[in-house]
PDB file of N, CA and C in Angstrom:
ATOM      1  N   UNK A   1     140.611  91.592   9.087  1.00  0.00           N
ATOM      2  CA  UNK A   1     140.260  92.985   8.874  1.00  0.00           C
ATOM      3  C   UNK A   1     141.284  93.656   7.975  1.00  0.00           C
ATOM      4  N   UNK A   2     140.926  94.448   7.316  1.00  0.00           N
ATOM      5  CA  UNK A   2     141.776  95.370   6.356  1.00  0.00           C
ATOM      6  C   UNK A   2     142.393  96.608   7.107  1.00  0.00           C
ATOM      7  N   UNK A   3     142.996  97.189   6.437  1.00  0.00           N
ATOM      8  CA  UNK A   3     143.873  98.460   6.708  1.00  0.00           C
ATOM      9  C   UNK A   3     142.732  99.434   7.177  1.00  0.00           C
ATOM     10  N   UNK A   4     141.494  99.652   6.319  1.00  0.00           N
ATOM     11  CA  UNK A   4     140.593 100.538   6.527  1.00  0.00           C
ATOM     12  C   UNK A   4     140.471 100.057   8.044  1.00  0.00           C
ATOM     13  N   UNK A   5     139.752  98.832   8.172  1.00  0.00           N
ATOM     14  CA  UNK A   5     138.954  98.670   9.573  1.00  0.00           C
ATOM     15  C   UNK A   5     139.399  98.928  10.614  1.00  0.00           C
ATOM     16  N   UNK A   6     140.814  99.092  10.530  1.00  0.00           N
ATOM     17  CA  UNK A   6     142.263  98.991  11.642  1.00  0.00           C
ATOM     18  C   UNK A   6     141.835 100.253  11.436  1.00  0.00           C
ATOM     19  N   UNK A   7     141.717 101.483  10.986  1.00  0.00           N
ATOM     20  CA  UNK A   7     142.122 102.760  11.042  1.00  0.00           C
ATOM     21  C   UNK A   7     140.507 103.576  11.307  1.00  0.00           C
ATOM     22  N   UNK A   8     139.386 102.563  11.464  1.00  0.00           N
ATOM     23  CA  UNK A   8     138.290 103.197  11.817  1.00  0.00           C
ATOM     24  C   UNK A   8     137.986 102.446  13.323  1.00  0.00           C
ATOM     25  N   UNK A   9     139.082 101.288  13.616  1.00  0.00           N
ATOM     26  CA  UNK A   9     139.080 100.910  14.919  1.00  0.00           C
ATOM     27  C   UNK A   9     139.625 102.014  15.918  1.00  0.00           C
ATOM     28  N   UNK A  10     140.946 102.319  15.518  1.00  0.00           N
ATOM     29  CA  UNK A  10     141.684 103.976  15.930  1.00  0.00           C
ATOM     30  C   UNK A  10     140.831 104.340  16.062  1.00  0.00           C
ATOM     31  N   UNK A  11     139.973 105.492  15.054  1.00  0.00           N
ATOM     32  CA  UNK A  11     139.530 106.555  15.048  1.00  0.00           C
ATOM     33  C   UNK A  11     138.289 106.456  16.627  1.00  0.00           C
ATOM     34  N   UNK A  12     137.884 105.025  16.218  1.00  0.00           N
ATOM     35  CA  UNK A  12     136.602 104.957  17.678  1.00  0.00           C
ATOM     36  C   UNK A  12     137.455 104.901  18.977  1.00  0.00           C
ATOM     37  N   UNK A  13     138.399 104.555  18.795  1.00  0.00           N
ATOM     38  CA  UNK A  13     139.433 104.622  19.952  1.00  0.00           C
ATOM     39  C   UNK A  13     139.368 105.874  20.454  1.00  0.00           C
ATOM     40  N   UNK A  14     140.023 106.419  19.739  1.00  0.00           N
ATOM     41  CA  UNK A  14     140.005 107.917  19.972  1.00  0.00           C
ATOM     42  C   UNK A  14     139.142 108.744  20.360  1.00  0.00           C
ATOM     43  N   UNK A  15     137.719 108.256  19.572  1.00  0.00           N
ATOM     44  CA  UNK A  15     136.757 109.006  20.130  1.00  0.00           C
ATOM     45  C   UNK A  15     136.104 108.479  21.511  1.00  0.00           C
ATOM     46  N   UNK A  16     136.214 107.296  21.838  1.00  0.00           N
ATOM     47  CA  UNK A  16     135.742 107.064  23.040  1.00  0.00           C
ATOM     48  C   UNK A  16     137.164 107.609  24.350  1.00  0.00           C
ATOM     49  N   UNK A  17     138.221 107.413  23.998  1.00  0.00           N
ATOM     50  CA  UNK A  17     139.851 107.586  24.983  1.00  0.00           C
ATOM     51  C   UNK A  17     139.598 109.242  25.221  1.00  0.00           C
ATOM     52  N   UNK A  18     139.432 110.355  23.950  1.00  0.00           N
ATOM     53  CA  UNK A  18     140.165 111.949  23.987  1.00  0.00           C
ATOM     54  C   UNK A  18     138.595 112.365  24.122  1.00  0.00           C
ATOM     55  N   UNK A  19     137.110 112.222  23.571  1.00  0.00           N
ATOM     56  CA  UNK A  19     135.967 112.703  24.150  1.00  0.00           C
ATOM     57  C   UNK A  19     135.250 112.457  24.941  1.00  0.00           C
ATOM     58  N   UNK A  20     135.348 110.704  25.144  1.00  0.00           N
ATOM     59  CA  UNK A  20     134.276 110.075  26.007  1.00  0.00           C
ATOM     60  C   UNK A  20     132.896 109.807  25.774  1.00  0.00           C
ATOM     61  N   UNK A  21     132.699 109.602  24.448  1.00  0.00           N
ATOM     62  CA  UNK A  21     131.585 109.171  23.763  1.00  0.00           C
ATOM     63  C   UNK A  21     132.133 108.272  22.992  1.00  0.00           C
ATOM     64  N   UNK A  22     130.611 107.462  23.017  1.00  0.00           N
ATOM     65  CA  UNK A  22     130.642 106.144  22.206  1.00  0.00           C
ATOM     66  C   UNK A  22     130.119 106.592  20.723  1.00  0.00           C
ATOM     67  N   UNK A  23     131.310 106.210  19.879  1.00  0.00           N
ATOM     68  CA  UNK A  23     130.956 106.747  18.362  1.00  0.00           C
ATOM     69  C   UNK A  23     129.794 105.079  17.732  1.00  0.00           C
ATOM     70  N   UNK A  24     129.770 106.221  17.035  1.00  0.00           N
ATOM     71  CA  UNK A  24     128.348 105.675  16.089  1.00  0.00           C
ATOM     72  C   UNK A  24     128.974 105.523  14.801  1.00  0.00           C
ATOM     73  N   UNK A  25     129.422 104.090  15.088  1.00  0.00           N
ATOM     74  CA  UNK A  25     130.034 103.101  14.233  1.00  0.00           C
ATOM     75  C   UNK A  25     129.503 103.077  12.695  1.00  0.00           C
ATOM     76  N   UNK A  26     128.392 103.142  12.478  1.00  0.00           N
ATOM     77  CA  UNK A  26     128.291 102.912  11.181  1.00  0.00           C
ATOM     78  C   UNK A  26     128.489 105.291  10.182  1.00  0.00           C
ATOM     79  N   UNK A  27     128.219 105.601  10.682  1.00  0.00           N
ATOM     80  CA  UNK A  27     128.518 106.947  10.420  1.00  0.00           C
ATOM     81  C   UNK A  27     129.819 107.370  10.891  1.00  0.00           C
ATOM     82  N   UNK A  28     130.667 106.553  11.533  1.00  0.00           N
ATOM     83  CA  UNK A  28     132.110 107.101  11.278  1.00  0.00           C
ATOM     84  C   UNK A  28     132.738 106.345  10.157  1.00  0.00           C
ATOM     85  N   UNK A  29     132.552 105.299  10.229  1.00  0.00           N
ATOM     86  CA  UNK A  29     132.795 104.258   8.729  1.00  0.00           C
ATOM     87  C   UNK A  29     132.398 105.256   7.532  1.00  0.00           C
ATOM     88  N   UNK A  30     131.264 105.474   7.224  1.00  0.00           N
ATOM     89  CA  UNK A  30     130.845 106.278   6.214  1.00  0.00           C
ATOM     90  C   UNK A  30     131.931 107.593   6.071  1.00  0.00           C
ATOM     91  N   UNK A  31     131.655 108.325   7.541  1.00  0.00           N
ATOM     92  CA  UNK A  31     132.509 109.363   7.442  1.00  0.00           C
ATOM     93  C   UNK A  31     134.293 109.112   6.567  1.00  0.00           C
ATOM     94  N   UNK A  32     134.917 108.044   7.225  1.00  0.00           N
ATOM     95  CA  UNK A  32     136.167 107.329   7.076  1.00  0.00           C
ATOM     96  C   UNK A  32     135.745 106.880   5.753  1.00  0.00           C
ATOM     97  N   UNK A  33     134.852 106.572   5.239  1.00  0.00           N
ATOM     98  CA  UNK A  33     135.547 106.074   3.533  1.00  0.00           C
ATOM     99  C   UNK A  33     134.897 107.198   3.084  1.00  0.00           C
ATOM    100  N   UNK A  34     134.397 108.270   3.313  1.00  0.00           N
ATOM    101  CA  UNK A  34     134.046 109.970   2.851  1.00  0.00           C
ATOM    102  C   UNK A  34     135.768 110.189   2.434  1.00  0.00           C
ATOM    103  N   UNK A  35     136.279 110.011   2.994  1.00  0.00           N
ATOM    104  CA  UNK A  35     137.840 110.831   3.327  1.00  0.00           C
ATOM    105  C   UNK A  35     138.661 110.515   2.339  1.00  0.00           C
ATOM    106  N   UNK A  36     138.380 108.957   1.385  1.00  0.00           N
ATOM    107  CA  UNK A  36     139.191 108.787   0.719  1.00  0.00           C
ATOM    108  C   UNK A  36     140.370 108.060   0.806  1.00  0.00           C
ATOM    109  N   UNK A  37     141.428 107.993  -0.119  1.00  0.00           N
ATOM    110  CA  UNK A  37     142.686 107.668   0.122  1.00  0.00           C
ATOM    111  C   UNK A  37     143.524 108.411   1.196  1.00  0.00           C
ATOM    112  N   UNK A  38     142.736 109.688   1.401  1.00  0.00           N
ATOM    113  CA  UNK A  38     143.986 110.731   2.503  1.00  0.00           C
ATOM    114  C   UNK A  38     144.307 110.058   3.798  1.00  0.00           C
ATOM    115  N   UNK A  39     142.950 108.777   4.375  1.00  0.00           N
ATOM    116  CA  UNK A  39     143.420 108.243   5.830  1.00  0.00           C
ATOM    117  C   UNK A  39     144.805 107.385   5.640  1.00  0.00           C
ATOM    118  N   UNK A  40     145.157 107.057   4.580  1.00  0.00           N
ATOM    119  CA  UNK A  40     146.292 105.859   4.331  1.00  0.00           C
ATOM    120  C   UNK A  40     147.788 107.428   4.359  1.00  0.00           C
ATOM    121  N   UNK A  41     147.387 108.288   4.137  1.00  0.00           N
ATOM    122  CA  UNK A  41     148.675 109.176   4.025  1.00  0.00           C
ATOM    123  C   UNK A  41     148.834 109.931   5.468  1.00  0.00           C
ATOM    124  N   UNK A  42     150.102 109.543   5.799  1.00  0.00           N
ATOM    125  CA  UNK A  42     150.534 110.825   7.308  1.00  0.00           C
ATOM    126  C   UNK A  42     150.292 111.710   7.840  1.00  0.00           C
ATOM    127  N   UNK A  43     150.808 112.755   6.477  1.00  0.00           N
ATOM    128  CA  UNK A  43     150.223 114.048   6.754  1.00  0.00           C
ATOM    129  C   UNK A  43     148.745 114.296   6.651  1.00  0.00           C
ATOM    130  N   UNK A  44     148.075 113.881   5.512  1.00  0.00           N
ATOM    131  CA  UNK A  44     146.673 113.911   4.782  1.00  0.00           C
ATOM    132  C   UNK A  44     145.806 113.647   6.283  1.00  0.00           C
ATOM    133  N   UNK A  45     146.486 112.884   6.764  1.00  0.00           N
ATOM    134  CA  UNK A  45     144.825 111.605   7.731  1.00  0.00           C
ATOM    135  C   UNK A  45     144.977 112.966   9.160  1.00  0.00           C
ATOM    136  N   UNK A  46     145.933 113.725   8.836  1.00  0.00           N
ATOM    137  CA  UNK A  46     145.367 114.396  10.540  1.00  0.00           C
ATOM    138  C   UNK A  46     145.167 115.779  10.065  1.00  0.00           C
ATOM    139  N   UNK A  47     144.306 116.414  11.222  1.00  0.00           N
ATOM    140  CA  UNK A  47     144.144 117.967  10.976  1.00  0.00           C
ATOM    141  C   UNK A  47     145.509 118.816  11.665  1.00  0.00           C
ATOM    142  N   UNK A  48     145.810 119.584  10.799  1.00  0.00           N
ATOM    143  CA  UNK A  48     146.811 120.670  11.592  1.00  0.00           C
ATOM    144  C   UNK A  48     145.564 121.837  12.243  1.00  0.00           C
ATOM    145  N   UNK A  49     145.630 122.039  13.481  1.00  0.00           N
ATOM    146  CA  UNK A  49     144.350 122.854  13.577  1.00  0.00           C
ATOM    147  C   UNK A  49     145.232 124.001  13.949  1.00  0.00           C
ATOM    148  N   UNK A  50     146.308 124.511  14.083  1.00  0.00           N
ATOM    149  CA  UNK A  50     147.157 125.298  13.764  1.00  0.00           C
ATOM    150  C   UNK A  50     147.078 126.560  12.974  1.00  0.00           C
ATOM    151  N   UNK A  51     146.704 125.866  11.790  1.00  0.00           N
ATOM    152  CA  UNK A  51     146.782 126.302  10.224  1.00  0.00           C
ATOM    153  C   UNK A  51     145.657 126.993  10.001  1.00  0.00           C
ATOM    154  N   UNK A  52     145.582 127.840   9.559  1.00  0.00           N
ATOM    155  CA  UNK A  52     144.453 128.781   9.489  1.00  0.00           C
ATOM    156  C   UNK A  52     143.577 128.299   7.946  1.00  0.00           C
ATOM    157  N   UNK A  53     144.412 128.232   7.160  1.00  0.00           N
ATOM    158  CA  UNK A  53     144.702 127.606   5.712  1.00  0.00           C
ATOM    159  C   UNK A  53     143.513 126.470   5.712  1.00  0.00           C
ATOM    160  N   UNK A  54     144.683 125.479   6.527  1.00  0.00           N
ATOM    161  CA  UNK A  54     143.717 124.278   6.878  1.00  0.00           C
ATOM    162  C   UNK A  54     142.047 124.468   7.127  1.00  0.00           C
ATOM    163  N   UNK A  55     142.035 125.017   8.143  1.00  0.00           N
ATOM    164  CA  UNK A  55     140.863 125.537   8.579  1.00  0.00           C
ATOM    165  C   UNK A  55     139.592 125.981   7.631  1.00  0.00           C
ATOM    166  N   UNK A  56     140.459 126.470   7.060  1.00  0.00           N
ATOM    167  CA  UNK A  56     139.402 127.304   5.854  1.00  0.00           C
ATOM    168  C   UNK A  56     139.019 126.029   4.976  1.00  0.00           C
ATOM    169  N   UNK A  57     139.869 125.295   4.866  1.00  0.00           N
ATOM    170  CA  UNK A  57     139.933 124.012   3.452  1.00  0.00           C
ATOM    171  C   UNK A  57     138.898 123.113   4.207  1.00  0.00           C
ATOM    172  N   UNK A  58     138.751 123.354   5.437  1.00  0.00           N
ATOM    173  CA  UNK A  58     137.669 122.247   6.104  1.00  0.00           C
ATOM    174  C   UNK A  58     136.191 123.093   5.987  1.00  0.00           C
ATOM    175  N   UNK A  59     136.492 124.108   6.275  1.00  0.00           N
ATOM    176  CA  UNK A  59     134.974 125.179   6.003  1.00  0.00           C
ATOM    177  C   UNK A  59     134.805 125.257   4.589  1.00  0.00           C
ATOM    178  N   UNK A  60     135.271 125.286   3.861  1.00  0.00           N
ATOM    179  CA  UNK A  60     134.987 125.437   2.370  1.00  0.00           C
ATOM    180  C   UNK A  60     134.373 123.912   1.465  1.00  0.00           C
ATOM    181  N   UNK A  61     135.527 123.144   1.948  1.00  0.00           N
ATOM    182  CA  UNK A  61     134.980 121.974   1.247  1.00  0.00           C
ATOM    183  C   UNK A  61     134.609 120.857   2.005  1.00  0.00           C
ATOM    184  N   UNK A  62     134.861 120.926   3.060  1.00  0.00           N
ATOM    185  CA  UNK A  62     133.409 119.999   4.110  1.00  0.00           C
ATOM    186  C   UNK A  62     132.678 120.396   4.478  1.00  0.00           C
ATOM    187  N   UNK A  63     132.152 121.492   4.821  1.00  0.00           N
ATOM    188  CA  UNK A  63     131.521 121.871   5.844  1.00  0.00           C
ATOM    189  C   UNK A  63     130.396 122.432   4.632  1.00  0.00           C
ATOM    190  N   UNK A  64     130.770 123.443   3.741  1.00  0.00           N
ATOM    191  CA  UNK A  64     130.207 123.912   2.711  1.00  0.00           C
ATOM    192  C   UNK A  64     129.693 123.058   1.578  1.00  0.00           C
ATOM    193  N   UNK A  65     130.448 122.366   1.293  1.00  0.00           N
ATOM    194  CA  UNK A  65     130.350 121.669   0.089  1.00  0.00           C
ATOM    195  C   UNK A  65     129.722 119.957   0.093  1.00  0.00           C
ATOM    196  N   UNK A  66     130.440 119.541   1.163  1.00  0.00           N
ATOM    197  CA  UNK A  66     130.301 117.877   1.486  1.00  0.00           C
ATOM    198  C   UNK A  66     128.441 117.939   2.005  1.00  0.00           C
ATOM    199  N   UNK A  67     128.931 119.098   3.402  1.00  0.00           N
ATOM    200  CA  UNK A  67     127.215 118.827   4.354  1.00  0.00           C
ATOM    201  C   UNK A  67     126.577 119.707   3.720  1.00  0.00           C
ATOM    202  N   UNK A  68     126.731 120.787   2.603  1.00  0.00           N
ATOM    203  CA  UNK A  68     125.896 121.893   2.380  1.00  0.00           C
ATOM    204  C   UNK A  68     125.733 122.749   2.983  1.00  0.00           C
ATOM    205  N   UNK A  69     126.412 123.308   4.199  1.00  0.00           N
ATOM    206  CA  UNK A  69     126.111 124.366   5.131  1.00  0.00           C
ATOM    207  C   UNK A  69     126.675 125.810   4.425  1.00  0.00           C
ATOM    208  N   UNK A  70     125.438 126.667   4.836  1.00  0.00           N
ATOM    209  CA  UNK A  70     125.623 127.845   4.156  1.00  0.00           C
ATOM    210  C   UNK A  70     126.801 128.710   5.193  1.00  0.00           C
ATOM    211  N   UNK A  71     127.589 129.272   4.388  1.00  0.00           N
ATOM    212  CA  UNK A  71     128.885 129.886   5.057  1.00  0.00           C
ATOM    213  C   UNK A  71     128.428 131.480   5.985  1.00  0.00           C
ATOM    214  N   UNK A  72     129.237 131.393   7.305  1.00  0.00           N
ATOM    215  CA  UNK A  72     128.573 132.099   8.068  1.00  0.00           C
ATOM    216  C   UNK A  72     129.678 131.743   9.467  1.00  0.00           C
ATOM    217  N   UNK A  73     129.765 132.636  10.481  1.00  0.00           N
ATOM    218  CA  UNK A  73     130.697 133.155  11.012  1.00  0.00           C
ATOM    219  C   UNK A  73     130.666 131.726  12.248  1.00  0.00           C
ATOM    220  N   UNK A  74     129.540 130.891  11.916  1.00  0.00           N
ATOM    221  CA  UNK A  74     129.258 129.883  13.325  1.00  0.00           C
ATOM    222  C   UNK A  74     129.417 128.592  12.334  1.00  0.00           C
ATOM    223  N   UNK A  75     130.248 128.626  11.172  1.00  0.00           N
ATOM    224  CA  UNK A  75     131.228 127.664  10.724  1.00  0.00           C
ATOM    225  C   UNK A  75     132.101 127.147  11.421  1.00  0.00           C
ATOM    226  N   UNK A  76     133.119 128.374  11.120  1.00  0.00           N
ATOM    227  CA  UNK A  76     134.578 128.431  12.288  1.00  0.00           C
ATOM    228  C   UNK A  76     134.095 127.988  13.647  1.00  0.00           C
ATOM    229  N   UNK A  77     133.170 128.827  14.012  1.00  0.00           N
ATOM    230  CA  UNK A  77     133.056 128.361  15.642  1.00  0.00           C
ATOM    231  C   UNK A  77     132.950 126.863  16.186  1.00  0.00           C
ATOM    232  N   UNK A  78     132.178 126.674  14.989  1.00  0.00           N
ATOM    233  CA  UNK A  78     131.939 124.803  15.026  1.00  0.00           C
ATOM    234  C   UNK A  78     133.514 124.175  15.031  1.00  0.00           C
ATOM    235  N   UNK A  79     134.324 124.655  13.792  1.00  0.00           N
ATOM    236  CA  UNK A  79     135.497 123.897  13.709  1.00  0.00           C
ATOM    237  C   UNK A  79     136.396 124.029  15.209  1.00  0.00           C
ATOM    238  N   UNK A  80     136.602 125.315  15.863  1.00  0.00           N
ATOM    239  CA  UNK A  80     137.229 125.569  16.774  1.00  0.00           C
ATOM    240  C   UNK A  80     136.301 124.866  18.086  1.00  0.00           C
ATOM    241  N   UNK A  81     134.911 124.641  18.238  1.00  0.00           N
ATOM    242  CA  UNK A  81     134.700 123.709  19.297  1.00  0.00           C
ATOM    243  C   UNK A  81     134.543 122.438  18.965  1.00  0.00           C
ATOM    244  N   UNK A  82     135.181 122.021  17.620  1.00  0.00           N
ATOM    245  CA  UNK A  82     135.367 120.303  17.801  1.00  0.00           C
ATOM    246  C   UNK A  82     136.970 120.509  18.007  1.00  0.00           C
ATOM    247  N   UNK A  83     137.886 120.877  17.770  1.00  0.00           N
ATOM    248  CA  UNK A  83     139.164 121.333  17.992  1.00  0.00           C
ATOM    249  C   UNK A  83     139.481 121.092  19.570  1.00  0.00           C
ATOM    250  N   UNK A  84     138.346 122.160  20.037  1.00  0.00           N
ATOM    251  CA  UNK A  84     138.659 122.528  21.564  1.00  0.00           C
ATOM    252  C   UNK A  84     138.638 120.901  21.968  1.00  0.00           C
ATOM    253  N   UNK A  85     136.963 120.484  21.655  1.00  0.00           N
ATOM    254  CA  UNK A  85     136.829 119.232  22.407  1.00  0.00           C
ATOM    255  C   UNK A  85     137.775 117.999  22.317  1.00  0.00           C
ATOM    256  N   UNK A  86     138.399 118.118  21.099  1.00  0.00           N
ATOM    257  CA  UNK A  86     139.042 116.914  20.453  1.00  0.00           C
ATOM    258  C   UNK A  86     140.717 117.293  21.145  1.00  0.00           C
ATOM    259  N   UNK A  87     140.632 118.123  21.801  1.00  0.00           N
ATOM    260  CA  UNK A  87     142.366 118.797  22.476  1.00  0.00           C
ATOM    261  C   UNK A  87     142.927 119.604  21.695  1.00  0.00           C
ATOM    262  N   UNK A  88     143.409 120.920  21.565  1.00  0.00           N
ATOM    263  CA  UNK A  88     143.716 121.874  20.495  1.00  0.00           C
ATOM    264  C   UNK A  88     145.457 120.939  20.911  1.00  0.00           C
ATOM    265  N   UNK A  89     145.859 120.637  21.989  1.00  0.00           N
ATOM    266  CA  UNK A  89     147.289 120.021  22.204  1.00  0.00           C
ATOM    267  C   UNK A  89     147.086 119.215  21.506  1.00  0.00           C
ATOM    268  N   UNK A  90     146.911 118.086  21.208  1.00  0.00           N
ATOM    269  CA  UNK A  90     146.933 117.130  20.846  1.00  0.00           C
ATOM    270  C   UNK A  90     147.059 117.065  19.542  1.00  0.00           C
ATOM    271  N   UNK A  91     148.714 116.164  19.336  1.00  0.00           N
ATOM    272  CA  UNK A  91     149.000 116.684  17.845  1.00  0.00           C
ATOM    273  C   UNK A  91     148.655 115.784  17.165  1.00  0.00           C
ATOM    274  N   UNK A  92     147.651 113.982  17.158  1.00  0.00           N
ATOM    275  CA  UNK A  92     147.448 113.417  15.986  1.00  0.00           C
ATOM    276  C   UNK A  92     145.265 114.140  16.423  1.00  0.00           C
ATOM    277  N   UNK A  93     145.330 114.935  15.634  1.00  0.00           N
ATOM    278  CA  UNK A  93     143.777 115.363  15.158  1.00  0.00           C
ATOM    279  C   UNK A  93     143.548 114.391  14.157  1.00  0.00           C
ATOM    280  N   UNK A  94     143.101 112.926  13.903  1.00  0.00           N
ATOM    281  CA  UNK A  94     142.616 112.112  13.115  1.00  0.00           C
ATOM    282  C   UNK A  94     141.645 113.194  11.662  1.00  0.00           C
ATOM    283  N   UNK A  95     141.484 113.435  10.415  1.00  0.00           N
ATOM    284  CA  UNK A  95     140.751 113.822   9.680  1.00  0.00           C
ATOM    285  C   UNK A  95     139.393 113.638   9.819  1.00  0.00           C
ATOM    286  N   UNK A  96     139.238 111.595   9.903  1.00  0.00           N
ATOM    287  CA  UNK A  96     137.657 111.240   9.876  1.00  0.00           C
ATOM    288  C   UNK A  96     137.096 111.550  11.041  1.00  0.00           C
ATOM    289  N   UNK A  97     138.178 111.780  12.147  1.00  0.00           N
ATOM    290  CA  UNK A  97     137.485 112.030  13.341  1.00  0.00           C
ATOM    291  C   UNK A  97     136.969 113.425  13.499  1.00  0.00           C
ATOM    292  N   UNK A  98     137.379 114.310  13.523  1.00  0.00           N
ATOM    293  CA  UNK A  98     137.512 115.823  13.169  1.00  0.00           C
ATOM    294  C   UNK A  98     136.026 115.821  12.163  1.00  0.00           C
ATOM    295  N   UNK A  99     136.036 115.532  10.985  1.00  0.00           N
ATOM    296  CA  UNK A  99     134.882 115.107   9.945  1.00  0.00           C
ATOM    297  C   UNK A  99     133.557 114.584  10.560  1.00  0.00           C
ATOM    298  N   UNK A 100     134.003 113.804  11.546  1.00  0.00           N
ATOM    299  CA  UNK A 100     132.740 112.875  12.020  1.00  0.00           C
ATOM    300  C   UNK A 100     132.310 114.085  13.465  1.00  0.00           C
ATOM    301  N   UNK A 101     133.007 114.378  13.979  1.00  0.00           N
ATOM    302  CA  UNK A 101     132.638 115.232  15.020  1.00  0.00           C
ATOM    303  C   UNK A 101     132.134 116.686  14.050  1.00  0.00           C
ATOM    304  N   UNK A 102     133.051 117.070  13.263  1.00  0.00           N
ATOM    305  CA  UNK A 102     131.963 118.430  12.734  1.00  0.00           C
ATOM    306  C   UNK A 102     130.613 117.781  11.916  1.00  0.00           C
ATOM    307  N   UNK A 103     130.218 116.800  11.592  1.00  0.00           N
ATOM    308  CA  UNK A 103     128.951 116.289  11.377  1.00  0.00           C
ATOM    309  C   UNK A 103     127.929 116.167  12.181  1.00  0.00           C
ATOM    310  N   UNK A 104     128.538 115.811  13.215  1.00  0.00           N
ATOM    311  CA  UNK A 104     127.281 115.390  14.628  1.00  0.00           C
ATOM    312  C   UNK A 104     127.164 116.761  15.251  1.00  0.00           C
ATOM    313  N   UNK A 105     128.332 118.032  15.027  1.00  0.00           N
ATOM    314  CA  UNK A 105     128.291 118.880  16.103  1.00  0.00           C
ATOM    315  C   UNK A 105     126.923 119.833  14.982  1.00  0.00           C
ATOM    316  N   UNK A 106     126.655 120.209  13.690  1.00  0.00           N
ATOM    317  CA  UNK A 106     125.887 120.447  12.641  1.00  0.00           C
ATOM    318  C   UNK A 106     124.851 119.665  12.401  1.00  0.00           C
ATOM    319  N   UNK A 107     124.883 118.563  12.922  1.00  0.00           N
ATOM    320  CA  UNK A 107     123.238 117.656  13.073  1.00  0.00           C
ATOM    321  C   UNK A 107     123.316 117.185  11.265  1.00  0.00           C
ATOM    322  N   UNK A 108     124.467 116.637  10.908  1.00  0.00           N
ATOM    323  CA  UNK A 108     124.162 116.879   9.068  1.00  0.00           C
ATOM    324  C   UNK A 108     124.611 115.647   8.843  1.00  0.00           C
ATOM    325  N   UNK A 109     123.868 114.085  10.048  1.00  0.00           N
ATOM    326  CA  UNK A 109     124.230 113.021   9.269  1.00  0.00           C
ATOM    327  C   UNK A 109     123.773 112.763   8.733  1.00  0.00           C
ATOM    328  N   UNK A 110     122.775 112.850   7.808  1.00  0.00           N
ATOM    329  CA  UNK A 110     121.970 112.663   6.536  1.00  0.00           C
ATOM    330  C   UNK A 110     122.560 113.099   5.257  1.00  0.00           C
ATOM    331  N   UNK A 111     123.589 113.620   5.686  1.00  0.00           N
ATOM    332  CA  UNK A 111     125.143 113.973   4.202  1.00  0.00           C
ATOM    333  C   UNK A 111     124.907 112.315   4.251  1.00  0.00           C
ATOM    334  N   UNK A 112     125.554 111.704   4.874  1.00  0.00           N
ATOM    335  CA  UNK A 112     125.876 110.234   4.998  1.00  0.00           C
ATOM    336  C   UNK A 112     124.928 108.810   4.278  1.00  0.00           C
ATOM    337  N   UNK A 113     123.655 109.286   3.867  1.00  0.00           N
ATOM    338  CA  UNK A 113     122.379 108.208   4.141  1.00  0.00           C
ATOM    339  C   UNK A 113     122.522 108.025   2.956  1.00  0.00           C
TER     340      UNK A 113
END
């Protein structure tokens, strides 16, 4: 296995260990090579959900741009209840995971097909 597969093995880790759902392997893969080179970088591969900044950079250019969702006040709300669900403590927020959960929580895996 490659570096990728190791780091979309994590990510299902994670999602089955911190939510308790069984991820849907072939749409987190997709999601995870959506992401780019940023999963191989430290800072890049996790969300600061902290950051308000951040926040916006996920509503603007994922949420808006990647799935097409028209901008509107139950954006944020989405980001802050995958946040909640994913542990607002919890300081590694994976990117693809975060990505793959605001996809399923928007019904917009057909970005993916």
């Amino acid at each position: 296995m490659g570096k990728r597969d190791d780091l979309i093995a994590k990510y299902a880790a994670d999602i089955q260990d911190k939510l308790g759902q069984a991820p849907d392997m072939d749409l987190l893969t997709k999601v995870t090579i959506g992401c780019g080179p940023s999963i191989y970088d430290d800072d890049a591969s996790t969300v600061a959900s902290s950051d308000e900044a951040e926040l916006e950079r996920i509503k603007s250019s994922y949420l808006m741009k990647k799935l097409g969702l028209p901008d509107g006040p139950n954006l944020m709300e989405g980001i802050n209840a995958v946040i909640e669900a994913y542990g607002r403590s919890n300081r590694n927020k994976y990117r693809a995971v975060v990505y793959y959960l605001l996809c399923r929580h928007f019904g917009k895996e057909s970005a993916y097909l």
